[in-house]
Protein backbone atom coordinates (compact mmCIF):
# COMPACT_ATOMS: atom_id res chain seq x y z
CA UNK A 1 -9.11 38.29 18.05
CA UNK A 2 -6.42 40.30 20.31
CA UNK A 3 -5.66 37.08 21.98
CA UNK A 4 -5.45 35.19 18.53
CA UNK A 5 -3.15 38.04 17.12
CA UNK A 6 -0.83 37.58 19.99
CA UNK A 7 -0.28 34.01 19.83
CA UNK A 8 0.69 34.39 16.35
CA UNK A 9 3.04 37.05 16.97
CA UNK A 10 4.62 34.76 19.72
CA UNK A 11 4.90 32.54 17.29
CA UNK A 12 6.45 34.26 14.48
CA UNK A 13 8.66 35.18 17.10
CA UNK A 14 9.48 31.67 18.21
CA UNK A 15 10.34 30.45 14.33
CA UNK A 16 12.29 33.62 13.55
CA UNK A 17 14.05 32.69 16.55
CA UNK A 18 15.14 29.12 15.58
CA UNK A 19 15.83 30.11 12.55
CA UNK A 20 18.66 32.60 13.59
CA UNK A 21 19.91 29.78 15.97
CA UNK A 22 20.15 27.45 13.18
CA UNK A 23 21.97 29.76 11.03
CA UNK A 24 24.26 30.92 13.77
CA UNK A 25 25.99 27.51 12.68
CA UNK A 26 26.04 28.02 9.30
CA UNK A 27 28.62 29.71 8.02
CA UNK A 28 31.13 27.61 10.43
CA UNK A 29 29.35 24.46 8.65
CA UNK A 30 28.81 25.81 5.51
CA UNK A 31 32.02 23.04 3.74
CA UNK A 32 31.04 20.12 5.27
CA UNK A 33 26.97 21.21 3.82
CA UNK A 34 28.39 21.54 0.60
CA UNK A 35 30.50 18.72 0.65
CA UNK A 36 27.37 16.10 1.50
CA UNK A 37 24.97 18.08 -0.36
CA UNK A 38 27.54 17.80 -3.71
CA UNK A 39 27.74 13.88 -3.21
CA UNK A 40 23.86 13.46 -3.88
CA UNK A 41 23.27 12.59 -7.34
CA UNK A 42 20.20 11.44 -9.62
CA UNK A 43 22.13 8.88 -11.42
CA UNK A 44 23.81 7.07 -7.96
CA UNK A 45 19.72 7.41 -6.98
CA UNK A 46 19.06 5.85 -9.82
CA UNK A 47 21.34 2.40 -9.52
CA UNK A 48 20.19 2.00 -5.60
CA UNK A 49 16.47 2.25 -6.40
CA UNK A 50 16.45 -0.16 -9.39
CA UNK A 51 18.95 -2.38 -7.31
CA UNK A 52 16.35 -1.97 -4.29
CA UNK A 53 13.39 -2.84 -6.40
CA UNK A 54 14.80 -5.66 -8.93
CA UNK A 55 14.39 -9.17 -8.46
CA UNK A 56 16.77 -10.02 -6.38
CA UNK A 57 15.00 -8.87 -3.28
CA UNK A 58 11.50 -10.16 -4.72
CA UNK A 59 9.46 -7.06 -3.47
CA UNK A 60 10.70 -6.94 0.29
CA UNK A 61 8.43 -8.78 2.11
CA UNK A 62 7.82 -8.91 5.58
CA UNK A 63 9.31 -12.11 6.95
CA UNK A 64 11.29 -13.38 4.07
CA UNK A 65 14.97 -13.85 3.29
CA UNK A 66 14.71 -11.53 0.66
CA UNK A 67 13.38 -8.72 3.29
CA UNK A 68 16.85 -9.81 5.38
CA UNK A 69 19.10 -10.01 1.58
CA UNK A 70 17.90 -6.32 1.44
CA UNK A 71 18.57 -5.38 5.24
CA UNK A 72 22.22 -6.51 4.81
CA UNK A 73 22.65 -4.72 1.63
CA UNK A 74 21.41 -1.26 3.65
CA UNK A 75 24.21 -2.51 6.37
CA UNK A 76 26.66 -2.84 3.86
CA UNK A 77 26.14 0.34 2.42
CA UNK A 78 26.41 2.19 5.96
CA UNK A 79 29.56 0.55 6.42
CA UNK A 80 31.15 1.05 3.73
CA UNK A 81 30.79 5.07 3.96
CA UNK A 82 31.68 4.42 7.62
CA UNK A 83 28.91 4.82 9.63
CA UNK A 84 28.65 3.58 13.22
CA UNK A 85 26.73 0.79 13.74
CA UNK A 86 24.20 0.87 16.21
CA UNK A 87 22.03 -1.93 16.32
CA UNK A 88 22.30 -5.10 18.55
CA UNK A 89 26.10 -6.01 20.05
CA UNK A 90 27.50 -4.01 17.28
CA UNK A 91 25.81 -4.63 15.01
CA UNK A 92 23.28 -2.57 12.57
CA UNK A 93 20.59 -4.35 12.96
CA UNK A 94 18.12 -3.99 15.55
CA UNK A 95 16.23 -7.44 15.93
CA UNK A 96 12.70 -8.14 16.66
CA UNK A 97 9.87 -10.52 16.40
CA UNK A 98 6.67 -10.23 14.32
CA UNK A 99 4.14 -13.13 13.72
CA UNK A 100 1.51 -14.07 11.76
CA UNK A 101 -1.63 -16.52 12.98
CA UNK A 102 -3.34 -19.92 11.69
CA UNK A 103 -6.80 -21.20 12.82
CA UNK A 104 -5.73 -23.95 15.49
CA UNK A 105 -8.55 -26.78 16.24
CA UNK A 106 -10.13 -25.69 19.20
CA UNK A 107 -11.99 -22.83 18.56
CA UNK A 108 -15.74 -22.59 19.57
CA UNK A 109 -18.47 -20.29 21.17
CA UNK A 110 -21.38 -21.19 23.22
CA UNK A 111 -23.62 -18.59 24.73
CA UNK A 112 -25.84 -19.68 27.03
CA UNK A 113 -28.90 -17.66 27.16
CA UNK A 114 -30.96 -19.28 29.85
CA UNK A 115 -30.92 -22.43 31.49
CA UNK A 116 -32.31 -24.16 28.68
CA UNK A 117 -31.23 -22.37 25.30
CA UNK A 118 -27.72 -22.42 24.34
CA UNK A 119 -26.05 -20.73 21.05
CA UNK A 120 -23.30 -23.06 19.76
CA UNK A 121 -21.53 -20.67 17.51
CA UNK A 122 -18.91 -21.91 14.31
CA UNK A 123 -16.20 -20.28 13.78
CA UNK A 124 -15.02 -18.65 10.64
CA UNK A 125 -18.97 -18.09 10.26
CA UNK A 126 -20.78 -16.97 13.51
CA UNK A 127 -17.65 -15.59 15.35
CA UNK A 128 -13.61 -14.83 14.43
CA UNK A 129 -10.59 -14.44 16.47
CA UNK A 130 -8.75 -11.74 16.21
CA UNK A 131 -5.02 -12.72 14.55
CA UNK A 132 -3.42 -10.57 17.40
CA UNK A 133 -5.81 -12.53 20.23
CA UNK A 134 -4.08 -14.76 23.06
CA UNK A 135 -4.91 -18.39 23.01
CA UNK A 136 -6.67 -20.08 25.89
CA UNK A 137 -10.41 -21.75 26.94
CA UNK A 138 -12.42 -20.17 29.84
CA UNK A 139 -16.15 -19.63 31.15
CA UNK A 140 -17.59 -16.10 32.29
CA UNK A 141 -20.89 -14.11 32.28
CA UNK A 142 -21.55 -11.49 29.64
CA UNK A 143 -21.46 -8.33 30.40
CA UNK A 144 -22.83 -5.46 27.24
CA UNK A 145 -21.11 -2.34 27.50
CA UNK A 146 -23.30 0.57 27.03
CA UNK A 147 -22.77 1.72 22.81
CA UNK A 148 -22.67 5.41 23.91
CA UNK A 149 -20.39 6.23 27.33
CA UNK A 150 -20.02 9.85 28.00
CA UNK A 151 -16.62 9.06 28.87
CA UNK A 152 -14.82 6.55 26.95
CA UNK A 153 -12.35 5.93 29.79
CA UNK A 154 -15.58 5.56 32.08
CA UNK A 155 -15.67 1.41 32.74
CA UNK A 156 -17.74 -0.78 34.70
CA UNK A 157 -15.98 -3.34 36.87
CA UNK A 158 -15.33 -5.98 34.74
CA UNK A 159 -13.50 -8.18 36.85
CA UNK A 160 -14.05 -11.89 36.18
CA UNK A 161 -16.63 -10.83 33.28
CA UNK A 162 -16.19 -11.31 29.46
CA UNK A 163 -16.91 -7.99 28.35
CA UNK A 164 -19.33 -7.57 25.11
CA UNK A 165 -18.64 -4.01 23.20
CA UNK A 166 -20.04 -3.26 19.89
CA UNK A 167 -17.81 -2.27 17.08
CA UNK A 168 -19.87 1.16 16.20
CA UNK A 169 -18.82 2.83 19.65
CA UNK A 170 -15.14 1.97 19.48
CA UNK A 171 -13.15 4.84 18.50
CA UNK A 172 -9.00 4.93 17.43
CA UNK A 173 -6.78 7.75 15.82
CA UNK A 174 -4.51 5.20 14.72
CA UNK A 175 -5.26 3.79 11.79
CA UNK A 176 -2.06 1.84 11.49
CA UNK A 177 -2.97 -0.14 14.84
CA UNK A 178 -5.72 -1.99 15.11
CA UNK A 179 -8.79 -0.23 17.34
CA UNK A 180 -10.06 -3.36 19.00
CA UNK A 181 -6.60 -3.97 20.08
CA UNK A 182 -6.38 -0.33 21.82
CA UNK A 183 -10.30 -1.19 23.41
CA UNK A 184 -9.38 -4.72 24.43
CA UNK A 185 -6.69 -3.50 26.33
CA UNK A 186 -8.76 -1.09 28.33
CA UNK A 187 -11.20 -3.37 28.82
CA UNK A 188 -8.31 -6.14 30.74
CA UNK A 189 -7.54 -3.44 32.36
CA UNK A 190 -11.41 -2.99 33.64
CA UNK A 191 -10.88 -6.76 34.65
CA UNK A 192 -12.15 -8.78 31.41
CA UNK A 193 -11.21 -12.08 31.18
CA UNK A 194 -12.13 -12.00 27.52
CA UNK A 195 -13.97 -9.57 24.99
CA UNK A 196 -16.40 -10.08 22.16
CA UNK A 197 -16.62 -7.45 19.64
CA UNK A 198 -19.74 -7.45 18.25
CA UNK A 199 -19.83 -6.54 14.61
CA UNK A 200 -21.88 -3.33 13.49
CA UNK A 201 -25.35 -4.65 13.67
CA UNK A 202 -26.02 -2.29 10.23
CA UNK A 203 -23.51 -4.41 8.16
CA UNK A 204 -24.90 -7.23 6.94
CA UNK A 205 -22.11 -8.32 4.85
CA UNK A 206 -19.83 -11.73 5.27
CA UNK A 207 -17.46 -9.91 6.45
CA UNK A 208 -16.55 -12.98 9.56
CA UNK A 209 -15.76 -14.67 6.15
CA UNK A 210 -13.11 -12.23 5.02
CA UNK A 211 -11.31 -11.96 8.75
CA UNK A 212 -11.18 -15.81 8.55
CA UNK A 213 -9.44 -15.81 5.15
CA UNK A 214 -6.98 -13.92 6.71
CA UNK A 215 -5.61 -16.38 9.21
CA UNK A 216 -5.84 -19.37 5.62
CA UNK A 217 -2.39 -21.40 5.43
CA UNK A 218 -1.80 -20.75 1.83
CA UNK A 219 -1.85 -16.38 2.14
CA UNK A 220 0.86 -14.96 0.42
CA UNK A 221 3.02 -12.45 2.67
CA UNK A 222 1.29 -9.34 1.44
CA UNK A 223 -1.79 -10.21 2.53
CA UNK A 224 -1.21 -12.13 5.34
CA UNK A 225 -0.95 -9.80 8.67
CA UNK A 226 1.13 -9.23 10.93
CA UNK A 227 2.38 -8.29 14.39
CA UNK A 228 5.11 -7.55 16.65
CA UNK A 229 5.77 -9.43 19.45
CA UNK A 230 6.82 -6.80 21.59
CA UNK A 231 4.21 -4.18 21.56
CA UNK A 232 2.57 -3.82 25.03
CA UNK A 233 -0.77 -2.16 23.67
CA UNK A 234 -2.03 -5.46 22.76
CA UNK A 235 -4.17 -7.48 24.87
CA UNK A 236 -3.29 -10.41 26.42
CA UNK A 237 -6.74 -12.10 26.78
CA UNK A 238 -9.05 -13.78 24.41
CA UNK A 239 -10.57 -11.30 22.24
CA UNK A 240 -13.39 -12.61 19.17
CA UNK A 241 -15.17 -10.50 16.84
CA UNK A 242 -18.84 -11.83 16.35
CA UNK A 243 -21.10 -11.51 13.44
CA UNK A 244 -23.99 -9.37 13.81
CA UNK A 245 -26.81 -11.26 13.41
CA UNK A 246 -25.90 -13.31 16.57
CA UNK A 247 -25.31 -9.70 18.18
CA UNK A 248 -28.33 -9.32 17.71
CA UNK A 249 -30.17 -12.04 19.40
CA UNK A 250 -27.70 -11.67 22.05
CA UNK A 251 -28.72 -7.86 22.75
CA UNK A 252 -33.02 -8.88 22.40
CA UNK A 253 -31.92 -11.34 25.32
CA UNK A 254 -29.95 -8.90 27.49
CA UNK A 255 -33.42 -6.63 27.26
CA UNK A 256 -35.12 -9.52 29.25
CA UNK A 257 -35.72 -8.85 32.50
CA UNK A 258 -33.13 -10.47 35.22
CA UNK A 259 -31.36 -11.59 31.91
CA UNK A 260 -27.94 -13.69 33.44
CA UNK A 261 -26.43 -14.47 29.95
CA UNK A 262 -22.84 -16.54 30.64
CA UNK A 263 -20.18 -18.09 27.54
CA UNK A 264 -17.88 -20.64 26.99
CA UNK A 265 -15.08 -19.29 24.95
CA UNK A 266 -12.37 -21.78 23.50
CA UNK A 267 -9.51 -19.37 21.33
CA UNK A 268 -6.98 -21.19 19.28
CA UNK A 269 -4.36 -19.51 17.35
CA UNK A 270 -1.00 -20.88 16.30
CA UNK A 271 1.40 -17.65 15.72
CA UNK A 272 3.88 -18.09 13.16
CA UNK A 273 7.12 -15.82 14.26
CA UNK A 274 9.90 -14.42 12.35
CA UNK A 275 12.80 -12.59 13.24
CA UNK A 276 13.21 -9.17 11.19
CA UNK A 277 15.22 -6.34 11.63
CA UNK A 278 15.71 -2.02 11.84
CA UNK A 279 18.89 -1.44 10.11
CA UNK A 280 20.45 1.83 11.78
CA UNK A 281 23.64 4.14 11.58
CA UNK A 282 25.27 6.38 13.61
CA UNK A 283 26.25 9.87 12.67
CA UNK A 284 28.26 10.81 16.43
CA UNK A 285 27.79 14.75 17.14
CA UNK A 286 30.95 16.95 17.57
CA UNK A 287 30.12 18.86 20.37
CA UNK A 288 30.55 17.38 23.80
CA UNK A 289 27.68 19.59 24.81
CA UNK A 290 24.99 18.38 22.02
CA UNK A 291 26.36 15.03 20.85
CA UNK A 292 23.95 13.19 23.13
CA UNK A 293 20.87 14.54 21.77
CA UNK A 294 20.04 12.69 18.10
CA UNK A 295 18.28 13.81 14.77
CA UNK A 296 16.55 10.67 13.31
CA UNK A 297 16.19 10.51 9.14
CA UNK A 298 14.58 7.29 8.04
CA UNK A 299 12.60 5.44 5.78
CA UNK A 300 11.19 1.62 5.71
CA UNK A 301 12.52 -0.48 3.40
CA UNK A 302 9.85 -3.61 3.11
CA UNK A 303 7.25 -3.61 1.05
CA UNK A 304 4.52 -5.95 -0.19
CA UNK A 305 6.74 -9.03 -1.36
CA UNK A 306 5.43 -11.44 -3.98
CA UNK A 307 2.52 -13.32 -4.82
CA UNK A 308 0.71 -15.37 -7.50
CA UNK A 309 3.85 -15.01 -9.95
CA UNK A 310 4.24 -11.12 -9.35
CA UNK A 311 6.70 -9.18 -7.53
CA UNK A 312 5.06 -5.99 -5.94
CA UNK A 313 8.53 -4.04 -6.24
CA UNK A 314 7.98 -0.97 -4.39
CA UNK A 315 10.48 1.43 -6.39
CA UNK A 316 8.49 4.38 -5.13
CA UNK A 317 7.40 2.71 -2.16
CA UNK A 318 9.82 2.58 -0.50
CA UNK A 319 12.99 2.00 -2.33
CA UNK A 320 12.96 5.86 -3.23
CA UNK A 321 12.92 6.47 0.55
CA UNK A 322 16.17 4.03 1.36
CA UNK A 323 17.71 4.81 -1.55
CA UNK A 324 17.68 8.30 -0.37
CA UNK A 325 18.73 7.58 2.77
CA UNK A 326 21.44 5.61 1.57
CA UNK A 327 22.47 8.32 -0.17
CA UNK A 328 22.41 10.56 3.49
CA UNK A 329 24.77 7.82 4.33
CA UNK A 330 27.45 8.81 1.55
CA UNK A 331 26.78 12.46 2.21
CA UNK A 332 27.16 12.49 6.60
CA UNK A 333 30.22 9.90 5.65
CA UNK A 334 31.51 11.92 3.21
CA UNK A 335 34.40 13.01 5.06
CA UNK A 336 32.74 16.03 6.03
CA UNK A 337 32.88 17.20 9.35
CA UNK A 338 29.62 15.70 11.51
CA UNK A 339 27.09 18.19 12.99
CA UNK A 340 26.85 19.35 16.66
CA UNK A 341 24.36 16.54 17.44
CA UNK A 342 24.11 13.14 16.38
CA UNK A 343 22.35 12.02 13.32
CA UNK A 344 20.78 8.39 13.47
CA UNK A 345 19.78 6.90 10.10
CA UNK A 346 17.26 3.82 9.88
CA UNK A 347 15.64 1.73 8.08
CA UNK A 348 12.37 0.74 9.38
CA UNK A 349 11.40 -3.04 8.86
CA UNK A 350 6.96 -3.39 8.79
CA UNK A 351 5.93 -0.14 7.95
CA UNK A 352 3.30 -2.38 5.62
CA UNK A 353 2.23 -4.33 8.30
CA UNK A 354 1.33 -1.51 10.92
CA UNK A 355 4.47 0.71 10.85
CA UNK A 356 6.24 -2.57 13.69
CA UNK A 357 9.24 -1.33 13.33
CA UNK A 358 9.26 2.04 14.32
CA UNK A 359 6.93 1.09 17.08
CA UNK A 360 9.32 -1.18 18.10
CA UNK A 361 12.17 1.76 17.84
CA UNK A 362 10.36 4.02 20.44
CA UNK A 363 9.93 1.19 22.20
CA UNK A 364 13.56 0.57 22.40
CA UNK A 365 15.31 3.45 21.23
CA UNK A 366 18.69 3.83 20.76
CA UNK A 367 18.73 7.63 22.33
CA UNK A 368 16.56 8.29 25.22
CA UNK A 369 13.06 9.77 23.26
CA UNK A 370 14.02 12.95 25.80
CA UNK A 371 16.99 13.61 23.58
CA UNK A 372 15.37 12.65 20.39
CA UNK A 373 15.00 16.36 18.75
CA UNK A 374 13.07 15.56 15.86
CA UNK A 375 12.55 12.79 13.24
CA UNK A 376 12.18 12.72 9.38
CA UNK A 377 10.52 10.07 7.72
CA UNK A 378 11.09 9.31 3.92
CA UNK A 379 8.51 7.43 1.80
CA UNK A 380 7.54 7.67 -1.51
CA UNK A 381 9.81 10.97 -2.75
CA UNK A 382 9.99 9.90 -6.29
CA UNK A 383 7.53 10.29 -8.19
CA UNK A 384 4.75 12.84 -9.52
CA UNK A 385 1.60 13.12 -7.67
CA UNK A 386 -1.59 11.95 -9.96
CA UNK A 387 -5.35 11.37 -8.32
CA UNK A 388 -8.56 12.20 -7.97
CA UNK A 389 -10.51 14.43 -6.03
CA UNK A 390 -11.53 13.48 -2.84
CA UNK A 391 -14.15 16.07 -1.72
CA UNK A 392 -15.04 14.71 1.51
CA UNK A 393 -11.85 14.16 2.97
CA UNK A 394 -10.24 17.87 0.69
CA UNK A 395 -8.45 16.30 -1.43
CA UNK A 396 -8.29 18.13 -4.57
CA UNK A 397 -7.62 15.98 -8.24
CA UNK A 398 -3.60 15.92 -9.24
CA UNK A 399 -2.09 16.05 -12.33
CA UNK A 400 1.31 14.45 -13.02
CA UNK A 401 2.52 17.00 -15.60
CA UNK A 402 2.09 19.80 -12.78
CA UNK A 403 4.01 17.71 -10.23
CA UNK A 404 7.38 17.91 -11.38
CA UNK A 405 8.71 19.01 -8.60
CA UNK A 406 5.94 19.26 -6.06
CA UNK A 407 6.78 17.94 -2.74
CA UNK A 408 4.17 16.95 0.47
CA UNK A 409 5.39 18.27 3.74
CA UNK A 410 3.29 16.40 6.17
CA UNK A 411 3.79 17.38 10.44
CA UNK A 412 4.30 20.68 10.59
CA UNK A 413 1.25 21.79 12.57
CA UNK A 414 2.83 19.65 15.28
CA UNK A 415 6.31 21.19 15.08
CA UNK A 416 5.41 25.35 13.12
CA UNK A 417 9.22 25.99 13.26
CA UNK A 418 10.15 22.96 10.96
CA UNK A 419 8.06 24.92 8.42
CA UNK A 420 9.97 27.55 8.42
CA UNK A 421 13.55 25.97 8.39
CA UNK A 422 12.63 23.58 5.59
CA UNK A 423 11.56 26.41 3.62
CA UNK A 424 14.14 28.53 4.20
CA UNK A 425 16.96 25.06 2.98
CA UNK A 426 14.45 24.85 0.12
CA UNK A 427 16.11 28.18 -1.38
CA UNK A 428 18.57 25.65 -2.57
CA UNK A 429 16.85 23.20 -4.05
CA UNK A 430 13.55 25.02 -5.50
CA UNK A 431 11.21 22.29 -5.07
CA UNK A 432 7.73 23.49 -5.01
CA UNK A 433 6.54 22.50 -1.42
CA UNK A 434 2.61 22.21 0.10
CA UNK A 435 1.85 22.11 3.55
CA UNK A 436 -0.89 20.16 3.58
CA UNK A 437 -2.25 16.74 4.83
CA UNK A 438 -1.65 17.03 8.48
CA UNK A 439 -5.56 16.45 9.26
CA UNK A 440 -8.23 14.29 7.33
CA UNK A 441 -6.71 13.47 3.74
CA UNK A 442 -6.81 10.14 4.02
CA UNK A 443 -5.11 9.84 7.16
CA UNK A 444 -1.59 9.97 5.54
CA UNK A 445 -0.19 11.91 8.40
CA UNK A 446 -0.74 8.79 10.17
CA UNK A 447 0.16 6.23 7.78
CA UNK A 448 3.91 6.19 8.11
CA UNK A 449 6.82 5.58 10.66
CA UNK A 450 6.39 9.41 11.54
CA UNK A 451 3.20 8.18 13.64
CA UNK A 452 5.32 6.57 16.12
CA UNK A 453 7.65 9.26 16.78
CA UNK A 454 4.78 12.19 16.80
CA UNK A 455 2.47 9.62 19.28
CA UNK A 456 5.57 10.00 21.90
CA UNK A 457 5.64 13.91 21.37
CA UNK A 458 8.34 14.04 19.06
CA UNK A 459 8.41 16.63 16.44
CA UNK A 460 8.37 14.64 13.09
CA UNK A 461 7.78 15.41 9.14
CA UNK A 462 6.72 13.09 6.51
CA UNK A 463 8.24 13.51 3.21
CA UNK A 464 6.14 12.56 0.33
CA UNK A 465 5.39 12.79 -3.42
CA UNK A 466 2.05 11.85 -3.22
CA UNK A 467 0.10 8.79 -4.25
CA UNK A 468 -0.44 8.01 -8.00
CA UNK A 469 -2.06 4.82 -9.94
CA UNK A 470 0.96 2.50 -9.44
CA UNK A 471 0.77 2.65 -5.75
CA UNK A 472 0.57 -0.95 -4.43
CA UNK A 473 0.64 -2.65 -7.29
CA UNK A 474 3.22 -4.70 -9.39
CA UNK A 475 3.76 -2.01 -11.43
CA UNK A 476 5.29 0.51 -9.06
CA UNK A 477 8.49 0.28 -11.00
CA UNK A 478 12.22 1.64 -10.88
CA UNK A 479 11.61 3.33 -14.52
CA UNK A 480 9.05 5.55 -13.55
CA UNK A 481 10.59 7.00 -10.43
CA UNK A 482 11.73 10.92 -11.35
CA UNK A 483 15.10 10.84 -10.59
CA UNK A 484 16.07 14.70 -10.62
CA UNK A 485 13.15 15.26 -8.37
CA UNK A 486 14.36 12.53 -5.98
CA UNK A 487 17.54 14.23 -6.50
CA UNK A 488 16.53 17.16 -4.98
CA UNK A 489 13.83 15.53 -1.68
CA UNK A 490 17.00 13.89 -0.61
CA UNK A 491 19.30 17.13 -0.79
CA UNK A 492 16.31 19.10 1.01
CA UNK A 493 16.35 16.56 3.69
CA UNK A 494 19.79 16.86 4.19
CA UNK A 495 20.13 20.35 4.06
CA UNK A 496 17.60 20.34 6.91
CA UNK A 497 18.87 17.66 9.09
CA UNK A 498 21.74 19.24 9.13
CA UNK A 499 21.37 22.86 10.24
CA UNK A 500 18.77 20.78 13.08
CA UNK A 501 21.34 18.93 14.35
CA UNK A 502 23.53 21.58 14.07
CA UNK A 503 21.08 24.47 15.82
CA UNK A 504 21.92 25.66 19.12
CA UNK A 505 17.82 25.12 19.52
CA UNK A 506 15.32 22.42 19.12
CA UNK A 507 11.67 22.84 17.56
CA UNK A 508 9.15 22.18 19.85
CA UNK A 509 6.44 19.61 19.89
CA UNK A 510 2.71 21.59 20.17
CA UNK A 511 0.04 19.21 21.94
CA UNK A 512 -2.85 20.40 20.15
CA UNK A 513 -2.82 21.76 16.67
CA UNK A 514 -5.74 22.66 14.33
CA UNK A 515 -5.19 22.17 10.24
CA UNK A 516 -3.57 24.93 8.68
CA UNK A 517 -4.77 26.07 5.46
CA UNK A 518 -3.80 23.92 2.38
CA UNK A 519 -1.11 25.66 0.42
């Protein structure tokens, strides 16, 4: 208890002391905060998000000209309030490849059990490429990996093998990437030529059935997914998922004795690729000392697209979150002096398809990560949150009538002092603010363009309203978004982007954090 006392008191000390390095700057900044924070209004919210979410740029989706109409419009508006552009040769937009994946001809499965019994498997019934898998034809043994390793990093030598894992024992704490992506790539590295996840031998369902609709011709864009080219956690070797009643005859015979089981694997996928597109903006820091080190506010500004004669419009998600930031852009532009540091505003492209773009960011970021102090992610900030309760994972039942002005504050437990600087720039807005969601709860801490940032030790916070009814569906509309609420997310965010990048300190990123109590 003496040792848990003192940690706390080190840390109360730690926060206090940001807190009086932040303020340290603010009297000195204390016009150009009230110059930005004055420019953000309900009713300018109000045009961008039902401009965002009309018809014109037919729900954002991934891979359209409508997704690029709306990335040029963000451009335009960071221009015009004369923000640097930094994006490709000048540009604001940072470019990158995603694809999608078709069932080519040539995909079969034959597992050869013994000399004289053979298993010639169809496709789209008895086995399923992955949409993400390499293409290519090839012949190996079978090798079963043991369902319960000690240590998960603990691998046979798989060289020249094609490595046969069972879905039950693979593990992932990213639920935005997919977790026999993260295992197939551990298992190349082992030496696999190839892997076959074997589906969980207690789900009977057709659920081969439902991967192979996903790679059908005729998807629309919402439910067709998706990829980035350039993401080096992928594998870049054949990798099938296989139903589990074949697992299972394909386990009885590995329980033979001197059982030599081999496969001839044929993968066939033809990847459709489009270009998309971050949009970001330059705020340049004022002091020589500070100006290379960047605060990051952002937001993703595709959504689900159109299908079947609907338009999923997204007004809450996300067009509250660029609309917002759009608004950041008027108020850093506003010809107010800058901050000590830079301020980098972006739009993230395929947040809906696996958070891509911000992957991509960190990937390719525009400041070294090293000099990246923090990063605050926007999405959904307009509305009032209204579910159920969700006892297993804590979630307790919302109302929408006592969520007026109720804001989520996701990420702290990674970063405590951005608790207590957010709720000390909350004194001027009066929003009602929980800490809460970090852990469990749906994995929303992990559900947003935050992920990517916090995964490369990089303090981040997720703004958000909370989920309600209209939440991926057609009617998530620009009516119902609470503009005076919005209003005041957006001036919060400021507020505390500000006095970050204006801090003589930096809030620092804790490894290991247990949930908090909910507040």
């Amino acid at each position: 208890m003496q040792f848990l006392h003192s940690l706390r008191f080190k840390l109360a000390v730690t926060c206090f002391s940001f807190v009086v390095a932040c303020l340290i700057f603010t009297s000195a900044a204390q016009d150009s905060i009230n110059t930005g924070v004055g420019s953000i209004r309900a009713e300018e919210l109000r045009q961008k998000v039902s401009h965002i979410a009309s018809e014109e740029f037919k729900g954002r989706g991934n891979g359209t000209p409508a997704l690029d109409a709306a990335a040029r419009y963000i451009a335009d508006v960071f221009e015009k309030n004369g923000l640097k552009a930094a994006g490709d040769a000048g540009t604001y937009f940072q470019h990158f490849n995603i694809y999608s994946a078709r069932l080519g001809r040539q995909n079969t499965l034959q597992i050869r059990l013994s000399r004289d019994s053979a298993l010639d498997l169809k496709v789209g019934t008895d086995f399923i490429p992955e949409f993400w898998s390499t293409s290519g034809a090839l012949v190996g043994p079978l090798q079963i990996l043991e369902e319960k390793r000690e240590n998960r990093t603990d691998l046979p030598d798989l060289k020249g093998k094609i490595a046969v894992e069972f879905e039950d024992s693979i593990m992932s704490d990213d639920p935005e990437f997919p977790a026999n992506a993260v295992e197939g790539r551990k298992l190349q590295e082992a030496g696999a030529i190839a892997v076959i996840i074997v589906q969980s031998l207690s789900d009977r369902s057709r659920r081969i059935g439902s991967l192979a609709e996903n790679l059908r011709e005729d998807l629309p864009v919402r439910l067709t997914s998706m990829a980035s080219v350039d993401t080096v956690s992928y594998p870049q070797i054949p990798i099938v998922v296989l139903s589990s009643d074949i697992g299972r005859q394909v386990l009885a015979e590995f329980k033979k004795p001197h059982a030599a089981i081999a496969a001839r694997l044929s993968v066939d996928l033809e990847r459709r690729t489009h270009s998309t597109q971050n949009v970001l903006a330059l705020i340049p820091g004022s002091d020589p000392n500070l100006k290379d080190e960047v605060m990051i506010v952002g937001g993703h500004y595709d959504h689900d697209g159109e299908a079947y004669g609907q338009i999923w419009y997204g007004a809450d998600d996300n067009a509250s979150g660029t609309a917002a930031l759009l608004e950041l852009a008027e108020a850093f532009g506003s010809g107010a002096a800058p901050p000590a540091r830079s301020v980098l505003l972006s739009a993230w492209a395929g947040e809906e398809k696996g958070l891509l773009g911000s992957r991509y960011y960190v990937g390719h970021p525009f400041f070294p990560l090293n000099k990246t102090i923090a990063m605050f992610q926007m999405d959904m900030i307009g509305r009032n949150e209204e579910h159920g309760a969700n006892n297993s994972q804590q979630i307790p039942e919302e109302h929408a009538a006592a969520n007026e002005t109720s804001l989520n504050v996701l990420g702290s437990a990674f970063a405590p002092e951005l608790k207590t600087i957010i709720s000390s720039m909350n004194m001027q807005t009066s929003l009602t603010l929980h800490f809460r969601y970090d852990f469990g709860a749906e994995d929303l801490m992990r559900r947003s363009d935050q992920w990517s940032f916090l995964q490369k030790g990089i303090p981040a916070i997720f703004f958000f309203t909370g989920l309600h009814p209209d939440y991926h569906t057609p009617r998530d509309t620009a009516e119902k978004i609470n503009y005076p609420k919005l209003e005041s997310v957006t001036k919060l965010v400021y507020l505390t982007a500000f006095q970050l990048a204006n801090s003589q300190g930096r809030p620092q990123f804790v490894k290991t954090a247990a949930a908090g109590e909910r507040q």
